[in-house]
N, C-alpha and C. Protein backbone atom coordinates (compact mmCIF):
# COMPACT_ATOMS: atom_id res chain seq x y z
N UNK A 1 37.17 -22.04 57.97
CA UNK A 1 36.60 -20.94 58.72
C UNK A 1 36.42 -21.36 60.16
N UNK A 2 36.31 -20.45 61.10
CA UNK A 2 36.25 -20.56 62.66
C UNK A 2 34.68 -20.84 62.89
N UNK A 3 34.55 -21.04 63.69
CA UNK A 3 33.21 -21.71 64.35
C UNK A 3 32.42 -20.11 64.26
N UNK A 4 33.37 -18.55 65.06
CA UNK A 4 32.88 -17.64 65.14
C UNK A 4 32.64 -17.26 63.90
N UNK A 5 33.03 -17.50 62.76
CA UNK A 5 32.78 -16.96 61.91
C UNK A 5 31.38 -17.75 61.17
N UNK A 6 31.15 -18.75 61.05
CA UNK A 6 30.37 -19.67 60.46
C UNK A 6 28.64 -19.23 61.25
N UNK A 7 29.03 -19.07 62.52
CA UNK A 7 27.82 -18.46 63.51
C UNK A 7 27.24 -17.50 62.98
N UNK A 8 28.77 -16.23 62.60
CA UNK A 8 27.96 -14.77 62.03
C UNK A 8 27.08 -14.84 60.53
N UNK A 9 28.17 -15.53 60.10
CA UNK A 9 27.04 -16.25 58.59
C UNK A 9 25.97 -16.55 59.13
N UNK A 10 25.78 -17.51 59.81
CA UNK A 10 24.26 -18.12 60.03
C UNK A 10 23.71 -16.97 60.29
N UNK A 11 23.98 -16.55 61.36
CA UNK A 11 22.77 -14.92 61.86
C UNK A 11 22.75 -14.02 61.03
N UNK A 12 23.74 -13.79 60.32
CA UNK A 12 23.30 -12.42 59.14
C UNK A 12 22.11 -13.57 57.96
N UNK A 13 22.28 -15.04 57.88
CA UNK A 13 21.05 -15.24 57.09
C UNK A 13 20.29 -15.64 57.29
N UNK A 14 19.90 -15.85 58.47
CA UNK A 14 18.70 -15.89 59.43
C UNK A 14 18.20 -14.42 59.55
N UNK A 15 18.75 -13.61 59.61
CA UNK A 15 18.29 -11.72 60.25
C UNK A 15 17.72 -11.76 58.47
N UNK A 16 18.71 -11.74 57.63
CA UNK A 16 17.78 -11.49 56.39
C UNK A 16 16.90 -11.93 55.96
N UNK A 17 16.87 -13.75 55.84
CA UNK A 17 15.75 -14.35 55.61
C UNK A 17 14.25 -13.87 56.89
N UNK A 18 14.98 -13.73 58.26
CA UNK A 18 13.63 -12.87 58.80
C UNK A 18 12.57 -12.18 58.34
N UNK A 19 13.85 -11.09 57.90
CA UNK A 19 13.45 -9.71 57.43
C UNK A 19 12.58 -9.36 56.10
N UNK A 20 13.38 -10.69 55.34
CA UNK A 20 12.12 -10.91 54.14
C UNK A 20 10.88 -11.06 54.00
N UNK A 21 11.16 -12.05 55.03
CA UNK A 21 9.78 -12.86 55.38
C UNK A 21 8.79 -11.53 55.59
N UNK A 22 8.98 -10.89 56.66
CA UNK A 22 8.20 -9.79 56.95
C UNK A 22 7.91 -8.67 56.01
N UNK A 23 9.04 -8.56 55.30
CA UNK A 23 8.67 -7.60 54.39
C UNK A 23 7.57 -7.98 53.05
N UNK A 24 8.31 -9.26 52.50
CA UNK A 24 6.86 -9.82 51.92
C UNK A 24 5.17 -9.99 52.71
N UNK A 25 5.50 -11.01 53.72
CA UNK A 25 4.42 -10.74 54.61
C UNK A 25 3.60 -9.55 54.27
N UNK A 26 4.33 -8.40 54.27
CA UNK A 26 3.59 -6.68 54.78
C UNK A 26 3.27 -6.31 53.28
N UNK A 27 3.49 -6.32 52.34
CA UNK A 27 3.65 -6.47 51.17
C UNK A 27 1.89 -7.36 50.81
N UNK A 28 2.26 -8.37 50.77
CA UNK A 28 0.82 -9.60 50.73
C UNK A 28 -0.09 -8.78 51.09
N UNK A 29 -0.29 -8.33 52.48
CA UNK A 29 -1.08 -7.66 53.60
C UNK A 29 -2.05 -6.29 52.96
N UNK A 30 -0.93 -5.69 52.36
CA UNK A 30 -1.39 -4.30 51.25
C UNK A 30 -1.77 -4.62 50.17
N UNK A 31 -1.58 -5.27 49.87
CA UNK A 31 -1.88 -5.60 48.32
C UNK A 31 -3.51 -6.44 49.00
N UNK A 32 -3.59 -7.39 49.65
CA UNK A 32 -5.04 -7.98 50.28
C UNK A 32 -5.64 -6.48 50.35
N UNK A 33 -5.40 -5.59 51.05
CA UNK A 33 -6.15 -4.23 51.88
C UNK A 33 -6.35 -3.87 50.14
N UNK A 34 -5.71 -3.38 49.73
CA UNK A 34 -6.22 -2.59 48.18
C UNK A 34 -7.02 -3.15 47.55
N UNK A 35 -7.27 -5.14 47.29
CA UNK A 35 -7.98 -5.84 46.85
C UNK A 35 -9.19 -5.54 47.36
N UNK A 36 -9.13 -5.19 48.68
CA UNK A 36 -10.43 -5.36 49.40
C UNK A 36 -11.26 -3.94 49.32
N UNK A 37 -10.53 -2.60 49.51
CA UNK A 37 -10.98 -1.87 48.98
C UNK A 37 -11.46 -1.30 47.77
N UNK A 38 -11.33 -1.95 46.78
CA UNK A 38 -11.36 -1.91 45.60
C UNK A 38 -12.78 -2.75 44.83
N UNK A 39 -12.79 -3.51 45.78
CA UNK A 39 -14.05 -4.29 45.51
C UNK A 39 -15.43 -3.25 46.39
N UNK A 40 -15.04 -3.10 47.04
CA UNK A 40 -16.20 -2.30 48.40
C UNK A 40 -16.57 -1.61 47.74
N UNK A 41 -18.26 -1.70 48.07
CA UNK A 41 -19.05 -0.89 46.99
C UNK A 41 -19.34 0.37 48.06
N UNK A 42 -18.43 0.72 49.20
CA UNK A 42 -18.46 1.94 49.55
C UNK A 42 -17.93 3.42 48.87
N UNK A 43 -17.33 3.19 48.28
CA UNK A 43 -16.91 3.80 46.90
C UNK A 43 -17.89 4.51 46.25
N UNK A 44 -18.49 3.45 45.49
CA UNK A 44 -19.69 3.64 44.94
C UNK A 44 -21.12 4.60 45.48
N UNK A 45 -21.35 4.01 46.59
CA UNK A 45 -22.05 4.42 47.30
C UNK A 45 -21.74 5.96 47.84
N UNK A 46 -20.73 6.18 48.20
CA UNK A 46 -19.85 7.53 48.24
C UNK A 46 -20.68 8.78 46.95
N UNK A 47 -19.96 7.76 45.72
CA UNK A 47 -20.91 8.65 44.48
C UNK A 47 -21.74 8.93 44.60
N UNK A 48 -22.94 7.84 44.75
CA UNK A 48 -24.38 7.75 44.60
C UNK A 48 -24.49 8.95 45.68
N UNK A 49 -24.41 8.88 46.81
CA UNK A 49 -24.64 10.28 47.75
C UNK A 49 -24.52 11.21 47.20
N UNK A 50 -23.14 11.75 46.63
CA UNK A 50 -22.85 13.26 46.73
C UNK A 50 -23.75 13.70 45.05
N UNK A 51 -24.02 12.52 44.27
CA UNK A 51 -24.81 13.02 43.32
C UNK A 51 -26.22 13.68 43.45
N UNK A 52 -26.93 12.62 44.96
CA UNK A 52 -27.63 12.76 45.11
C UNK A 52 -28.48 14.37 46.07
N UNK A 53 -27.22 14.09 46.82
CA UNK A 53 -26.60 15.52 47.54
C UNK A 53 -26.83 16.80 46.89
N UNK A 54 -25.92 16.64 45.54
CA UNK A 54 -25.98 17.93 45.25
C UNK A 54 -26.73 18.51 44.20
N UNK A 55 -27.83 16.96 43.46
CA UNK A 55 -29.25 16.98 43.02
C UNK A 55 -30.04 17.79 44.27
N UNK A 56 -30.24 17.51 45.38
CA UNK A 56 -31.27 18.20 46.21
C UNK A 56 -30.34 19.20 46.65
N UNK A 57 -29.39 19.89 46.84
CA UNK A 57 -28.91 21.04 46.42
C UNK A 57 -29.69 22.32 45.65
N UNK A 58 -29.54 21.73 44.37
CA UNK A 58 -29.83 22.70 43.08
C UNK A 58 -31.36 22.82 42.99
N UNK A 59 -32.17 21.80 43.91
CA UNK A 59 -33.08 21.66 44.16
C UNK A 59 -33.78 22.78 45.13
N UNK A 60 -33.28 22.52 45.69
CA UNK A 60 -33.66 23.43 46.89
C UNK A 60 -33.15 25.01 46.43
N UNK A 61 -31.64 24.94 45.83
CA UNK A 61 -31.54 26.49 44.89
C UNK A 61 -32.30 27.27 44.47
N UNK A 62 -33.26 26.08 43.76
CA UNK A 62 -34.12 26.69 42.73
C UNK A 62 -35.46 26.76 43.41
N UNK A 63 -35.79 26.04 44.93
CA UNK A 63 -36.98 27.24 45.13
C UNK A 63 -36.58 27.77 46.03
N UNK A 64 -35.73 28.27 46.23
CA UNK A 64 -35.65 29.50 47.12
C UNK A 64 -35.54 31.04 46.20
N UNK A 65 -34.51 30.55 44.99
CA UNK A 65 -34.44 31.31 44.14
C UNK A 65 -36.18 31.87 43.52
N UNK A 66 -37.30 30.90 43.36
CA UNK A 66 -38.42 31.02 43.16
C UNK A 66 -39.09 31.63 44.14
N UNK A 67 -39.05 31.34 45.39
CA UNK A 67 -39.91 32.05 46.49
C UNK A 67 -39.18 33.73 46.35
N UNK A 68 -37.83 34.01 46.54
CA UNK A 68 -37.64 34.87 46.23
C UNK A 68 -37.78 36.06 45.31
N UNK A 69 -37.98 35.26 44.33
CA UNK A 69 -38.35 35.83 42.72
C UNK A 69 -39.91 36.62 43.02
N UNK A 70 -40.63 35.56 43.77
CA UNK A 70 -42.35 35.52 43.74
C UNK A 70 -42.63 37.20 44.72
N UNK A 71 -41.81 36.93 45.84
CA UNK A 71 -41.55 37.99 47.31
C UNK A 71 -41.10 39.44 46.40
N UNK A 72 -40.42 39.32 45.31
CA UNK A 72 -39.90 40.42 44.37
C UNK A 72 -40.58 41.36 43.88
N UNK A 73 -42.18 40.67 42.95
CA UNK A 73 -42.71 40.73 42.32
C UNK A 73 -43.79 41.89 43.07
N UNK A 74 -44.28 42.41 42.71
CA UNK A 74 -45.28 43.37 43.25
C UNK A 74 -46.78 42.63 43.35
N UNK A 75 -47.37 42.73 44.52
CA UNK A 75 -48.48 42.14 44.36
C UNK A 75 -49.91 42.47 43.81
N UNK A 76 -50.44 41.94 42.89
CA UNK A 76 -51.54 42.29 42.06
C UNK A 76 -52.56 41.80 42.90
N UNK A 77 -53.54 43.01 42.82
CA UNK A 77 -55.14 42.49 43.64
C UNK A 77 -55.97 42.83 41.66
């Protein structure tokens, strides 16, 4: 083989082995990010809110629904 040719070998497996590299690299990188989110008890905490949320919700539903009810009612002397 020619010198030119032996060169293009090298650079097409240098460009690929690059390219690997990085693509694993990026790969590692996501898979770390999912690990990490996955552990985060922001998640969790997420829950705990909107349970809590929409406990004082139904909460508050229910006395307005009551003050209303009371405002309904005709008043007795």
């Amino acid at each position: 083989m020619s010198k030119m040719n032996l060169a293009l070998i090298h650079d097409r497996l240098h460009i690929k082995s690059f390219w690997e590299k990085k693509i694993n690299a990026e790969c590692q990188h996501v898979e770390r990010e999912q690990q990490r989110r996955s552990s985060s008890a922001l998640s969790k905490l997420r829950g705990e809110w909107l349970v809590r949320l929409e406990n004082r919700n139904k909460h508050l539903k229910n006395l307005n629904d009551s003050f209303v009810k009371k405002a309904k009612e005709p008043a007795q002397t």
